[in-house]
N, C-alpha and C. Protein backbone atom coordinates (compact mmCIF):
# COMPACT_ATOMS: atom_id res chain seq x y z
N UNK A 1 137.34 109.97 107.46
CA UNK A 1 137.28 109.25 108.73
C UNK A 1 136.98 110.23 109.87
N UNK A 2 135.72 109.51 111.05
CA UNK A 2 135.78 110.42 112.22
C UNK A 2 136.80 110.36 113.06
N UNK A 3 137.63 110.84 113.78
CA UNK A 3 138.56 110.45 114.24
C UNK A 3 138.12 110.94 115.74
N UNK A 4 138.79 110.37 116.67
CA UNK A 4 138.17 110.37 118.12
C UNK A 4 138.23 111.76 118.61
N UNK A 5 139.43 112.60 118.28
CA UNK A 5 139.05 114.09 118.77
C UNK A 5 138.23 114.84 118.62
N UNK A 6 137.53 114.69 117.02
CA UNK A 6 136.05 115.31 116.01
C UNK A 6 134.60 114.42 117.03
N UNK A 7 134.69 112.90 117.19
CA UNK A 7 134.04 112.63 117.91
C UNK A 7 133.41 113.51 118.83
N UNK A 8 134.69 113.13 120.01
CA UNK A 8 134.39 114.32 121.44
C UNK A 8 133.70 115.38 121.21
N UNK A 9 134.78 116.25 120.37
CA UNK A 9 134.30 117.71 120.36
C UNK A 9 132.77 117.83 119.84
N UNK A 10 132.44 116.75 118.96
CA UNK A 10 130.97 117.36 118.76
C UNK A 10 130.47 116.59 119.76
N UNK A 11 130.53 115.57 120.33
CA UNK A 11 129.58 114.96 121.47
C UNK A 11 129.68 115.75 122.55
N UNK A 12 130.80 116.68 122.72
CA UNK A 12 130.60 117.49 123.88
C UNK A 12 129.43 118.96 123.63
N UNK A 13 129.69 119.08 122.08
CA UNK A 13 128.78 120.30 121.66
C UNK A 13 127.33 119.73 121.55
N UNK A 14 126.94 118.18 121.56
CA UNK A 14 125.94 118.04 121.41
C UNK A 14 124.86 118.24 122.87
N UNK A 15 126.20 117.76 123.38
CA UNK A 15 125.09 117.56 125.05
C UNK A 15 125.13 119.33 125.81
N UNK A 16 126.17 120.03 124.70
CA UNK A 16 125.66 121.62 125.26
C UNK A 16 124.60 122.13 124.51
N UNK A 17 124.06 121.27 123.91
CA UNK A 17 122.96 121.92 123.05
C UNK A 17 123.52 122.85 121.96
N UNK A 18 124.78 122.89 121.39
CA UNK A 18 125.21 124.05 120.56
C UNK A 18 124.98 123.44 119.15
N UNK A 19 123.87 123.57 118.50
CA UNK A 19 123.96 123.69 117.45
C UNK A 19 124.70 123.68 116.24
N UNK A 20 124.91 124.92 116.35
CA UNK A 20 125.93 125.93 115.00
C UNK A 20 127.60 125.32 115.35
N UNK A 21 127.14 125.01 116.80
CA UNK A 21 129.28 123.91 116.69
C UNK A 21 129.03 122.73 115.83
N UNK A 22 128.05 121.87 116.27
CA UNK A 22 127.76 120.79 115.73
C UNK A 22 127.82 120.60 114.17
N UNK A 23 127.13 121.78 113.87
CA UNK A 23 127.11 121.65 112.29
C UNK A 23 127.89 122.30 111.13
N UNK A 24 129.41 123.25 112.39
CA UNK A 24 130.21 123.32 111.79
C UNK A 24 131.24 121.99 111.12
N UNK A 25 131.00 121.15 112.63
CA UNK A 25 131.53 120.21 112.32
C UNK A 25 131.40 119.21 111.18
N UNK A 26 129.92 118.86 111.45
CA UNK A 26 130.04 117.98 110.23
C UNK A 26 130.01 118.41 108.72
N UNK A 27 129.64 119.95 108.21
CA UNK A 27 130.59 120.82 107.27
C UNK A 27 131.45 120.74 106.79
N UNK A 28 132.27 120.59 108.21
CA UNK A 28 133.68 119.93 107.61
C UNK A 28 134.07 119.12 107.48
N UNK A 29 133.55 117.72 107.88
CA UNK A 29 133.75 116.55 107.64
C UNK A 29 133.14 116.26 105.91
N UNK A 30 132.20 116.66 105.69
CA UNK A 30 131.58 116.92 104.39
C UNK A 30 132.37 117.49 103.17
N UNK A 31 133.16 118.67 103.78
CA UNK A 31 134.36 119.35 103.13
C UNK A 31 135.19 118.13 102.73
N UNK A 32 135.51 117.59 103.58
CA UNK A 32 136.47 116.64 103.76
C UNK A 32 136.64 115.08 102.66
N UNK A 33 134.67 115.23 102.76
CA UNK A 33 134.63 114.21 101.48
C UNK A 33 134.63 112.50 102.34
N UNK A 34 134.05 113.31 103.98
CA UNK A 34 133.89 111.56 104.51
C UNK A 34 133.18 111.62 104.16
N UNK A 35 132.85 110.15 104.15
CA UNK A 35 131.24 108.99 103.79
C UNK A 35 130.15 109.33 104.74
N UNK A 36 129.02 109.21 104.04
CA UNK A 36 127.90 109.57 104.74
C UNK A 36 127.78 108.48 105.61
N UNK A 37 127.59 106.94 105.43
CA UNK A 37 127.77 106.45 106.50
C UNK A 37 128.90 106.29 107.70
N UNK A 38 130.23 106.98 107.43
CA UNK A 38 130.79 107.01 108.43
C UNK A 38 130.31 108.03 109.44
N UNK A 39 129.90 109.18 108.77
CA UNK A 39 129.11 110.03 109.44
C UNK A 39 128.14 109.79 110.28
N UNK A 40 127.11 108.51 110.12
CA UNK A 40 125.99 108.13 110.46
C UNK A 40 126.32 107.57 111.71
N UNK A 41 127.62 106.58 111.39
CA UNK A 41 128.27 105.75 112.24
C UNK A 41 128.65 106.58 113.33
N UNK A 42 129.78 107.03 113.03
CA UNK A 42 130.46 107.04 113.93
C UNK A 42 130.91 108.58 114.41
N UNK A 43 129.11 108.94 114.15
CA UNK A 43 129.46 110.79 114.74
C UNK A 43 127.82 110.86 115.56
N UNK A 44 126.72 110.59 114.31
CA UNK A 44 125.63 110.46 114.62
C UNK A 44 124.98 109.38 115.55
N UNK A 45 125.31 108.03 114.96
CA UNK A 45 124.94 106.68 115.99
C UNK A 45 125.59 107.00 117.15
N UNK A 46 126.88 106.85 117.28
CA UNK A 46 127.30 107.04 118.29
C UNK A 46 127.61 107.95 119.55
N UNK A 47 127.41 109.03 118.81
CA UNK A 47 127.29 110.52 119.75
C UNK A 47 125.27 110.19 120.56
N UNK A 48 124.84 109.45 119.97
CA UNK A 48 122.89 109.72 120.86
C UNK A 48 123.08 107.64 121.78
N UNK A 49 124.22 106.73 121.01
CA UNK A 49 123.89 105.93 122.12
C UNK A 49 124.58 106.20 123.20
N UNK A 50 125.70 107.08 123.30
CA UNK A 50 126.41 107.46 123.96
C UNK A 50 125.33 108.67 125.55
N UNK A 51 124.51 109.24 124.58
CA UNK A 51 123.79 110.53 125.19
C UNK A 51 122.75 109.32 126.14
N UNK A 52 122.06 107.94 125.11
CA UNK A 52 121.32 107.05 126.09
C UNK A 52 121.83 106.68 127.23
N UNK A 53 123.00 106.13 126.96
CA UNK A 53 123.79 105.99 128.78
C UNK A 53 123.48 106.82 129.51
N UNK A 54 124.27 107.88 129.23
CA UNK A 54 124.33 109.05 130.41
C UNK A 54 123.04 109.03 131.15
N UNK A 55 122.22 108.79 130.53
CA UNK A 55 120.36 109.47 130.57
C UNK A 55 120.23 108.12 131.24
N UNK A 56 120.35 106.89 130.95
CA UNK A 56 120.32 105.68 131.98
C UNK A 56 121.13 106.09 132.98
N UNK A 57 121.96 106.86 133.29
CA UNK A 57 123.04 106.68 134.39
C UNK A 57 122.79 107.67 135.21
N UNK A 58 121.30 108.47 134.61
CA UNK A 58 121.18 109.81 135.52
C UNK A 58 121.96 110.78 135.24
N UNK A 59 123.14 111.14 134.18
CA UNK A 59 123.96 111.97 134.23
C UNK A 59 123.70 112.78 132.95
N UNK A 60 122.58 113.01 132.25
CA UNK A 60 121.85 113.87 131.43
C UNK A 60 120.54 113.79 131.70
N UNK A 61 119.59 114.67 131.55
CA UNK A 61 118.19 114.97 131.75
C UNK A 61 118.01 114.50 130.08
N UNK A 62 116.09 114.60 130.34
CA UNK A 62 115.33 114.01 129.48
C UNK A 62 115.33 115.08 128.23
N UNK A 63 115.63 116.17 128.74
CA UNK A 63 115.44 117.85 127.71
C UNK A 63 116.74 117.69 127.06
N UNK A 64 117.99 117.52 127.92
CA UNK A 64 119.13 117.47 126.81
C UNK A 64 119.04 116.07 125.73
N UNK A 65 118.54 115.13 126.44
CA UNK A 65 118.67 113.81 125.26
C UNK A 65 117.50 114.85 124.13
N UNK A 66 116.87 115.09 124.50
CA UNK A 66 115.65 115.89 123.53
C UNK A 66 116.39 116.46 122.42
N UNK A 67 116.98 117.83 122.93
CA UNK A 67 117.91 118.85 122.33
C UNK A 67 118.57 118.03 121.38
N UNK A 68 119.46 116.77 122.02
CA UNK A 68 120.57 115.94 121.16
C UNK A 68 119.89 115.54 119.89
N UNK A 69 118.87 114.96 120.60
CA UNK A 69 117.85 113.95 119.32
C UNK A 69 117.39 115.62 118.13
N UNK A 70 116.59 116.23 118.27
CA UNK A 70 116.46 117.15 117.61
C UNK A 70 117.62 117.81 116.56
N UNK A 71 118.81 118.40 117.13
CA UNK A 71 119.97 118.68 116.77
C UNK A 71 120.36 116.97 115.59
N UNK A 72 120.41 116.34 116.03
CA UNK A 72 120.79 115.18 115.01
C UNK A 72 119.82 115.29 113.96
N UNK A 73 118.45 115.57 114.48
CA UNK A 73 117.81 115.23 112.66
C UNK A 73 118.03 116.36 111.66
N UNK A 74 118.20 117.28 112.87
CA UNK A 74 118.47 118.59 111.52
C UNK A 74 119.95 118.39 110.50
N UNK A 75 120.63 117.54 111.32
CA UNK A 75 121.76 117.39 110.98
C UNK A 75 122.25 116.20 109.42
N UNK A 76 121.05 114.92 109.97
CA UNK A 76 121.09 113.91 108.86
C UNK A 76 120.06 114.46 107.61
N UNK A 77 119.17 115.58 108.23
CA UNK A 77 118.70 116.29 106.76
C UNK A 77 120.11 117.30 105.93
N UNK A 78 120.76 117.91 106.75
CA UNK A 78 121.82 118.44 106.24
C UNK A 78 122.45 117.77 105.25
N UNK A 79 123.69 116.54 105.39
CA UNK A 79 123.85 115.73 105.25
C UNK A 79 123.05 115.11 103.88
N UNK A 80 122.07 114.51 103.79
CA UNK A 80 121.50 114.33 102.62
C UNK A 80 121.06 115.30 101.47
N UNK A 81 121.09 116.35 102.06
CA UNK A 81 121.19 117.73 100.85
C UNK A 81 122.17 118.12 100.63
N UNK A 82 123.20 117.61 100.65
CA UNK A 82 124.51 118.00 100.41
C UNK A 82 125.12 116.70 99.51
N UNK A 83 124.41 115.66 99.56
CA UNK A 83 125.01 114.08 98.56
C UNK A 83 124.55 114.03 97.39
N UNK A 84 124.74 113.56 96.56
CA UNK A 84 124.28 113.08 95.83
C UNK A 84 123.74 111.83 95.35
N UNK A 85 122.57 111.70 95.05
CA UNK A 85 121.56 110.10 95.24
C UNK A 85 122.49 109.76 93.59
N UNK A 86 122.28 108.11 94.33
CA UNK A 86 122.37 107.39 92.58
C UNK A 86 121.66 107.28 91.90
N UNK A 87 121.44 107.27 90.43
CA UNK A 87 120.26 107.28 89.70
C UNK A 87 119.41 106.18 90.35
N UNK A 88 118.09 106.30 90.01
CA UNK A 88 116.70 105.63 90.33
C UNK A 88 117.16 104.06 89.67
N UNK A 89 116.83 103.23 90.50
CA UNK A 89 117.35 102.25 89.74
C UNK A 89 115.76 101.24 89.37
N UNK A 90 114.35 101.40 89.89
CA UNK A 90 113.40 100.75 89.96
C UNK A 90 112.86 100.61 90.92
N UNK A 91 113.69 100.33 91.89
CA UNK A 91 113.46 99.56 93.37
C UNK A 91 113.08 100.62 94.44
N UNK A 92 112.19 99.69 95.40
CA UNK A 92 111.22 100.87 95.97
C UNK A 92 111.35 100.53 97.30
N UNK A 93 111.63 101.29 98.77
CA UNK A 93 111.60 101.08 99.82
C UNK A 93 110.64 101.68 100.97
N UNK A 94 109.66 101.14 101.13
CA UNK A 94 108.70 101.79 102.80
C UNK A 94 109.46 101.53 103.58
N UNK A 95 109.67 102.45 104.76
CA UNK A 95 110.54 102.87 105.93
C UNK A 95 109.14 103.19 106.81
N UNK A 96 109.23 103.01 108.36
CA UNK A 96 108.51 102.91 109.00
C UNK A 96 108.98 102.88 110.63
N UNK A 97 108.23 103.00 111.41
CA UNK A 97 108.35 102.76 113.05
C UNK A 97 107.02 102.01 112.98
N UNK A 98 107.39 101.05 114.10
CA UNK A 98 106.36 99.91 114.96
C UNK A 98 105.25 101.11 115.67
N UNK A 99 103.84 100.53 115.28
CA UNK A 99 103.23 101.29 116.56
C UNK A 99 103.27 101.91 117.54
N UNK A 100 103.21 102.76 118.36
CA UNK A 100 103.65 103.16 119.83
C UNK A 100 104.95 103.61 119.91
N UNK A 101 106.35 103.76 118.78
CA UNK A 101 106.79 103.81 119.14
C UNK A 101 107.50 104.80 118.12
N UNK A 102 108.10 105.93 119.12
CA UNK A 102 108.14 107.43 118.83
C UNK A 102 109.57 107.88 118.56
N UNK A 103 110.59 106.74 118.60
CA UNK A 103 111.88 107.40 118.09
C UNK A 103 111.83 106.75 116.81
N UNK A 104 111.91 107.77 115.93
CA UNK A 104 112.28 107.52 114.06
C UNK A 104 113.67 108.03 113.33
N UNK A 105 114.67 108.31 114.66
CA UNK A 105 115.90 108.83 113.51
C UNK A 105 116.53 107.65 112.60
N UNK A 106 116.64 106.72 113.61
CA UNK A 106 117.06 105.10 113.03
C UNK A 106 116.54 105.28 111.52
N UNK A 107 114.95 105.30 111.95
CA UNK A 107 114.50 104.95 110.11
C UNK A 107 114.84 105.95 109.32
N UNK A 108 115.08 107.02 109.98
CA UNK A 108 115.01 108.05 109.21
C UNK A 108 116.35 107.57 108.17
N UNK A 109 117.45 107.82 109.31
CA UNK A 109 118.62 107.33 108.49
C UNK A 109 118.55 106.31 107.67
N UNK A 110 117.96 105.05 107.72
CA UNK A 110 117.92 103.96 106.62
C UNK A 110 117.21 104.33 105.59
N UNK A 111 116.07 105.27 105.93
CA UNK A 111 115.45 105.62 104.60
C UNK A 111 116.28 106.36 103.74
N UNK A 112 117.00 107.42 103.74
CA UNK A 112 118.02 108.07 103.39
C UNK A 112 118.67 107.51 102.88
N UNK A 113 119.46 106.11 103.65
CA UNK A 113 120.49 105.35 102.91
C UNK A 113 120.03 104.62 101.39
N UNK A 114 118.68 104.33 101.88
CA UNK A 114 118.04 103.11 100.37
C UNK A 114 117.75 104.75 99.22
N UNK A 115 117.37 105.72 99.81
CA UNK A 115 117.36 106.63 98.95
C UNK A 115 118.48 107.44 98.25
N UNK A 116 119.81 107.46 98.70
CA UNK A 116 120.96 107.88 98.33
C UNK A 116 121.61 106.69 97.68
N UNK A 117 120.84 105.61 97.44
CA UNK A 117 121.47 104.24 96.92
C UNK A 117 120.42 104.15 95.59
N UNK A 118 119.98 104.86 95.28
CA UNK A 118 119.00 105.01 93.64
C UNK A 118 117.79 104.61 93.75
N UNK A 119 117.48 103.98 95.30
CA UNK A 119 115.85 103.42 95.70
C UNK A 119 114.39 104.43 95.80
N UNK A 120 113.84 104.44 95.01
CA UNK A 120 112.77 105.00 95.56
C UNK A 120 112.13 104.56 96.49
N UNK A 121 111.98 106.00 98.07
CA UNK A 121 112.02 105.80 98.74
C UNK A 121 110.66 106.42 99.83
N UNK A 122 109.77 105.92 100.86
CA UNK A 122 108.84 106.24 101.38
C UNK A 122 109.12 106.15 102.89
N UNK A 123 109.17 107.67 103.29
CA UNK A 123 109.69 107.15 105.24
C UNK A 123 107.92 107.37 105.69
N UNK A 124 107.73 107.29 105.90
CA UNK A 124 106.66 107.19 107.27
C UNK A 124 106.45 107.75 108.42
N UNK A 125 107.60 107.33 109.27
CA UNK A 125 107.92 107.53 110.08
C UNK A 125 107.49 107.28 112.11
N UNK A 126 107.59 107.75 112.50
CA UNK A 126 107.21 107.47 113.96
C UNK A 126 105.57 107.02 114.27
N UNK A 127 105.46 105.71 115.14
CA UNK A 127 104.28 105.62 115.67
C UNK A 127 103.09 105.84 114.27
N UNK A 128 103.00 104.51 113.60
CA UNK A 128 102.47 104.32 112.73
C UNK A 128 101.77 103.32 112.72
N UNK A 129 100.12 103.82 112.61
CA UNK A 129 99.25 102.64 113.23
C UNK A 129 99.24 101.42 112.21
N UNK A 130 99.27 99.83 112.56
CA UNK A 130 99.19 98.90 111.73
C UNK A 130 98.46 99.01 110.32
N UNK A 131 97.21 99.43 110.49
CA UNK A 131 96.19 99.49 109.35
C UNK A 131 97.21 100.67 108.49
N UNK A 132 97.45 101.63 109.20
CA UNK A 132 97.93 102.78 107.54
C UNK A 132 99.33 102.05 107.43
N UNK A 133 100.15 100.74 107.63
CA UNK A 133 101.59 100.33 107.13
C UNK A 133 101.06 99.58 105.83
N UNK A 134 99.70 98.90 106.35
CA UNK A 134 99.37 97.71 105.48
C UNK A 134 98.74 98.39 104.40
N UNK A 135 97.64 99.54 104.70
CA UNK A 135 97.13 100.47 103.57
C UNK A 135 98.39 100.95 102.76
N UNK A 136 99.23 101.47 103.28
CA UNK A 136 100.33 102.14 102.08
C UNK A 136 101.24 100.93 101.49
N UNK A 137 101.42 99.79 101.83
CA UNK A 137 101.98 98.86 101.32
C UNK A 137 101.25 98.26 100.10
N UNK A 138 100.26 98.72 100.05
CA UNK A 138 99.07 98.34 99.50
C UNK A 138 99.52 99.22 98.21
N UNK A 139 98.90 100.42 98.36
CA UNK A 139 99.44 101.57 97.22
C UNK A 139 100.32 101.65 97.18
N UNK A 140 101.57 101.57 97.60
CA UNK A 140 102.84 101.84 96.70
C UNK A 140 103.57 100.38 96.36
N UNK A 141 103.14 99.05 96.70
CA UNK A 141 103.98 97.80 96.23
C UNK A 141 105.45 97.98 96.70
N UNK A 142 105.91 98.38 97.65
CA UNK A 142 107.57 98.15 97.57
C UNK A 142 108.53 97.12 97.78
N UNK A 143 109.40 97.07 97.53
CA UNK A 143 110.17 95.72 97.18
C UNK A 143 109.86 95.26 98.60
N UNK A 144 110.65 96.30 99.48
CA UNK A 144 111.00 96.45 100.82
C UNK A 144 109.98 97.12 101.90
N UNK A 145 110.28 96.64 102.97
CA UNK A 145 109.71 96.89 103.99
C UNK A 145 110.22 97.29 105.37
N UNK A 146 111.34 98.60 105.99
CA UNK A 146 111.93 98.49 106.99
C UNK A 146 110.89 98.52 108.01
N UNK A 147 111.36 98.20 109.00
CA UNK A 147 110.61 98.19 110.66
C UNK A 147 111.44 98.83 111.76
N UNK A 148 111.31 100.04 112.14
CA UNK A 148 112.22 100.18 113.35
C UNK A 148 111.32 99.59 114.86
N UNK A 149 112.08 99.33 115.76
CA UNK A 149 111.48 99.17 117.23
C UNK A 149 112.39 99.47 117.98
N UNK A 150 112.52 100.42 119.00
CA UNK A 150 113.66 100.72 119.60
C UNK A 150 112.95 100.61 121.26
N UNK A 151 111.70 100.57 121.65
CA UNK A 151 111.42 99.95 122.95
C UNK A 151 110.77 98.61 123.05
N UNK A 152 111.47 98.03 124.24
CA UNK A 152 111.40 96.55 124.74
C UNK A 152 109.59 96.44 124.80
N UNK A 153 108.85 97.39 125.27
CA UNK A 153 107.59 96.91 125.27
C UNK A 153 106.80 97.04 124.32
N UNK A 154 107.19 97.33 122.60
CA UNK A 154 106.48 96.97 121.50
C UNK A 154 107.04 95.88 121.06
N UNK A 155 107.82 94.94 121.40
CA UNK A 155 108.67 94.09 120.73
C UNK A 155 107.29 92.38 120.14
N UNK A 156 106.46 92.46 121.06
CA UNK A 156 105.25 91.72 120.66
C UNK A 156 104.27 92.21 119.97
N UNK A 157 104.18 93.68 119.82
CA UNK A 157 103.64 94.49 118.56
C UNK A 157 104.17 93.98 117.48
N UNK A 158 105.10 94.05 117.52
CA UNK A 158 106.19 93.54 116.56
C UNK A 158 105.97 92.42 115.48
N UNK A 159 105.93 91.61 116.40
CA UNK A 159 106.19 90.03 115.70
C UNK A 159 104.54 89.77 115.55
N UNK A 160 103.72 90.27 116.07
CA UNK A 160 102.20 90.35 115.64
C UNK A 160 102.40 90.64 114.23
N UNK A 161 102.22 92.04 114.04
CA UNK A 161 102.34 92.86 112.66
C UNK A 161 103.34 92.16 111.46
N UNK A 162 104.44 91.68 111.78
CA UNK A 162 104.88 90.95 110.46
C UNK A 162 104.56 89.62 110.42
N UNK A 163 103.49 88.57 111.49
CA UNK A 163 102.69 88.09 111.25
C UNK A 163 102.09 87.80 110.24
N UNK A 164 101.25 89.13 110.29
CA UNK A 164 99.96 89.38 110.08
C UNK A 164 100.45 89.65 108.41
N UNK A 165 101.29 90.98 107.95
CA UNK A 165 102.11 91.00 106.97
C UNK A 165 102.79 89.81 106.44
N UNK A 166 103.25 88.88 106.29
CA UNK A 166 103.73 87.85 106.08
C UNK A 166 102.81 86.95 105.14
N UNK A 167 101.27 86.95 105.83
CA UNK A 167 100.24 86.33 105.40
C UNK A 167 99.55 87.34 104.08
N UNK A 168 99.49 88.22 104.59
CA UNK A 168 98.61 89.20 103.16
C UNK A 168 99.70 89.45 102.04
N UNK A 169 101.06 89.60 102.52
CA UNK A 169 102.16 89.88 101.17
C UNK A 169 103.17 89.19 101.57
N UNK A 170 102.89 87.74 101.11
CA UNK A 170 104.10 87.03 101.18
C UNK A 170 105.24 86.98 100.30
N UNK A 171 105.32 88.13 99.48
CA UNK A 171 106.11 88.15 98.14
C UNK A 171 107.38 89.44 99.10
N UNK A 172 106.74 89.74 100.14
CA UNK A 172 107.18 91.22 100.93
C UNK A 172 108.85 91.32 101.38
N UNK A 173 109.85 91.71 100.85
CA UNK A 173 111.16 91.47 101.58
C UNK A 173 110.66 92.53 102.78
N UNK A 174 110.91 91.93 104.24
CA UNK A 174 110.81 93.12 105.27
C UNK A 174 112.13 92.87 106.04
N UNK A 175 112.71 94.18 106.50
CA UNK A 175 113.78 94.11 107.23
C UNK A 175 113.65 94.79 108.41
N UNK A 176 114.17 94.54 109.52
CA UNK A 176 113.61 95.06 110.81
C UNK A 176 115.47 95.49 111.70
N UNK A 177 115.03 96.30 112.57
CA UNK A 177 116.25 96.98 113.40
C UNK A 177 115.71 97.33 114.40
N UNK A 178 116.65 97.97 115.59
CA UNK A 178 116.41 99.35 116.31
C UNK A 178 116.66 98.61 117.63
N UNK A 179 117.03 98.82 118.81
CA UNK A 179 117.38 98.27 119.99
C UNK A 179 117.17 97.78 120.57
N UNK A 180 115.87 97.67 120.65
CA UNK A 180 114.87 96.39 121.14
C UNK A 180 114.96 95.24 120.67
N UNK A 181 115.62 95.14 119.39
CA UNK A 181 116.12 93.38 119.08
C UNK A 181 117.49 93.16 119.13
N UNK A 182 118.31 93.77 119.70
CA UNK A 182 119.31 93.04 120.48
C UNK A 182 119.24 91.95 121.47
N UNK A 183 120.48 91.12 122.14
CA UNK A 183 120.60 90.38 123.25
C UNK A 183 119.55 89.35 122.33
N UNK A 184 119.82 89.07 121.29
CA UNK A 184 119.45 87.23 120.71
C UNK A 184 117.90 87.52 120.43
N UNK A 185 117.26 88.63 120.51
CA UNK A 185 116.05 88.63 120.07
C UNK A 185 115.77 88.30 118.52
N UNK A 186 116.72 88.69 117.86
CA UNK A 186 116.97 88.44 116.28
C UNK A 186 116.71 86.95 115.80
N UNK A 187 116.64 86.13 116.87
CA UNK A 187 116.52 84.44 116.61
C UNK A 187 115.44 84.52 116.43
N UNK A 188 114.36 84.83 117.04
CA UNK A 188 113.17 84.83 116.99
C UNK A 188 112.35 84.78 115.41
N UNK A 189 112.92 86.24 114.26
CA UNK A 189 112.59 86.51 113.20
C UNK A 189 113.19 84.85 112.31
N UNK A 190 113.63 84.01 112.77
CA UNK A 190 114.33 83.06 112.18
C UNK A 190 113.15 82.07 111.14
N UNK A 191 111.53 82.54 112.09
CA UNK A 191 110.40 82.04 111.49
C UNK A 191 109.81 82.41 110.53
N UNK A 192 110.43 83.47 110.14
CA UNK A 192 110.05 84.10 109.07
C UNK A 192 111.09 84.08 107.65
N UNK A 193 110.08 83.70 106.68
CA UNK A 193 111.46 83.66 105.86
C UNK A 193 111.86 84.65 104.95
N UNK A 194 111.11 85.25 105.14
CA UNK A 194 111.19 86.71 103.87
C UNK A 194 111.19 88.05 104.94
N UNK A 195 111.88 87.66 106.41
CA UNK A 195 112.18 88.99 107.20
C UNK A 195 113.88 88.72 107.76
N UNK A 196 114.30 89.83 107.47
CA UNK A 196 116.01 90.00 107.89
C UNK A 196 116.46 90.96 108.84
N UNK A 197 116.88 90.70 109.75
CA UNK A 197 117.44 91.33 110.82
C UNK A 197 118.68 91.91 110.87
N UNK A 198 119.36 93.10 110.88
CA UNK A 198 119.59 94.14 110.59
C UNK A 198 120.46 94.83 111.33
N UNK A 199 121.49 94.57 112.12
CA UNK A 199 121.76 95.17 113.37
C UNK A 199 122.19 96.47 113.19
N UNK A 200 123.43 96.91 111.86
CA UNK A 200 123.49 98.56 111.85
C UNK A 200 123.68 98.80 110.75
N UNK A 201 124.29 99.82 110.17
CA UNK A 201 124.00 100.35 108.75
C UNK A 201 125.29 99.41 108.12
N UNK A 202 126.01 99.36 108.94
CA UNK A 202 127.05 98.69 108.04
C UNK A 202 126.39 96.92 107.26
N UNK A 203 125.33 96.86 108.21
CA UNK A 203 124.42 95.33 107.47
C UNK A 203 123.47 95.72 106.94
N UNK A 204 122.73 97.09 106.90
CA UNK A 204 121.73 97.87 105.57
C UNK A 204 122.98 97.82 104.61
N UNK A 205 124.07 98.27 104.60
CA UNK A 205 124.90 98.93 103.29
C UNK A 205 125.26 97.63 102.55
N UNK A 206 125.16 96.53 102.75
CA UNK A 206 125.43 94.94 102.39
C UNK A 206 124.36 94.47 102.02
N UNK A 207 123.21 94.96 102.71
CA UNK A 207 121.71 94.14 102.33
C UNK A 207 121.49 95.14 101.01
N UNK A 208 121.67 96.20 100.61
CA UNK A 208 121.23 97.07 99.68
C UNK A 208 121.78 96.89 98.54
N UNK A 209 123.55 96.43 98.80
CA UNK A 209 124.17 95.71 97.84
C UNK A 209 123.65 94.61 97.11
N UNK A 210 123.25 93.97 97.91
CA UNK A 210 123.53 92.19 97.49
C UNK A 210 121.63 91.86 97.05
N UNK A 211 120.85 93.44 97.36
CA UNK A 211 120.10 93.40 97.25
C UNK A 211 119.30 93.03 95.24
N UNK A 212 118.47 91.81 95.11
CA UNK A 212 118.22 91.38 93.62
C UNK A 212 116.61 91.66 93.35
């Protein structure tokens, strides 16, 4: 378990840019034998939405959210070289970002998760033009299909592209996240029947389960 003092202390080392504190920490949380998604939860998620406020509130610059974001991926690569995946079980997952849009830790982390869960797994990653999602969906067949969108002004990129997807691979499970579909936007995907909305890992770690 993270517990609120481990919290702080690394959210305070994150926004100093310290590194080597940061990744003593989660070392030892690792030592410790917490869960990778509590880790995800409630050290990683929450230490960068925490860093978004500030940065809405004026009370961090654009270079430290930078630093933070950077420092975290080195960190969820850590983290996954240190677990152990479940055997391969068949099942295959493309991971992805919406067009235009340039934050990928979200996917990163879900890709990780379907891959530490026995999935063979394909990230993509950031700002990925429509034609190469649909070309590689193409060549690799995967069960799955994540979508991150984490800004409000691709959110009609969005619902274009699994559209458009919907019609060429209607056999396609796609699952979609990332901050931009908060506040009831999630109703929307309701037209779709083979797309699931996703709000955090604790509803990836249930969808992966229950996943047939």
């Amino acid at each position: 378990m993270v517990s609120e003092s481990v919290y702080l202390h690394y959210l305070s080392s994150l926004l100093d840019g310290d590194k080597e504190q940061c990744t003593q920490i989660v070392n030892t949380l690792l030592d410790r034998e917490v869960s990778v998604k509590e880790i995800y939860l409630r050290l990683f998620q929450r230490s960068l939405y925490r860093i978004g406020e500030l940065w809405e509130k004026e009370r961090c610059t654009i270079a430290e959210e930078h630093i933070a974001t950077k420092i975290t991926e080195s960190l969820v690569d850590l983290v996954v070289a240190r677990m152990d995946p479940a055997p391969k079980e068949g099942k295959s997952a493309l991971i992805t970002c919406i067009d235009k849009e340039y934050h990928e830790l979200g996917a990163r982390m879900v890709a990780n998760f379907f891959e530490l869960s026995g999935w063979h797994t394909n990230f993509i990653g950031s700002n990925t033009p429509r034609n190469e999602i649909i070309s590689h969906i193409k060549k690799r067949r995967p069960n799955v299909l994540g979508i991150s969108n984490n800004f409000y002004i691709n959110f009609l990129r969005l619902l274009k592209l699994i559209d458009e997807l919907q019609k060429e691979f209607p056999d396609l499970d796609i699952i979609v996240g990332g901050q931009a579909l908060l506040e009831g936007k999630d109703e929307l995907f309701k037209r779709f029947p083979k797309v699931k909305y996703l709000e955090s890992l604790n509803d990836l770690e249930e969808y992966i389960e229950k996943y047939e």
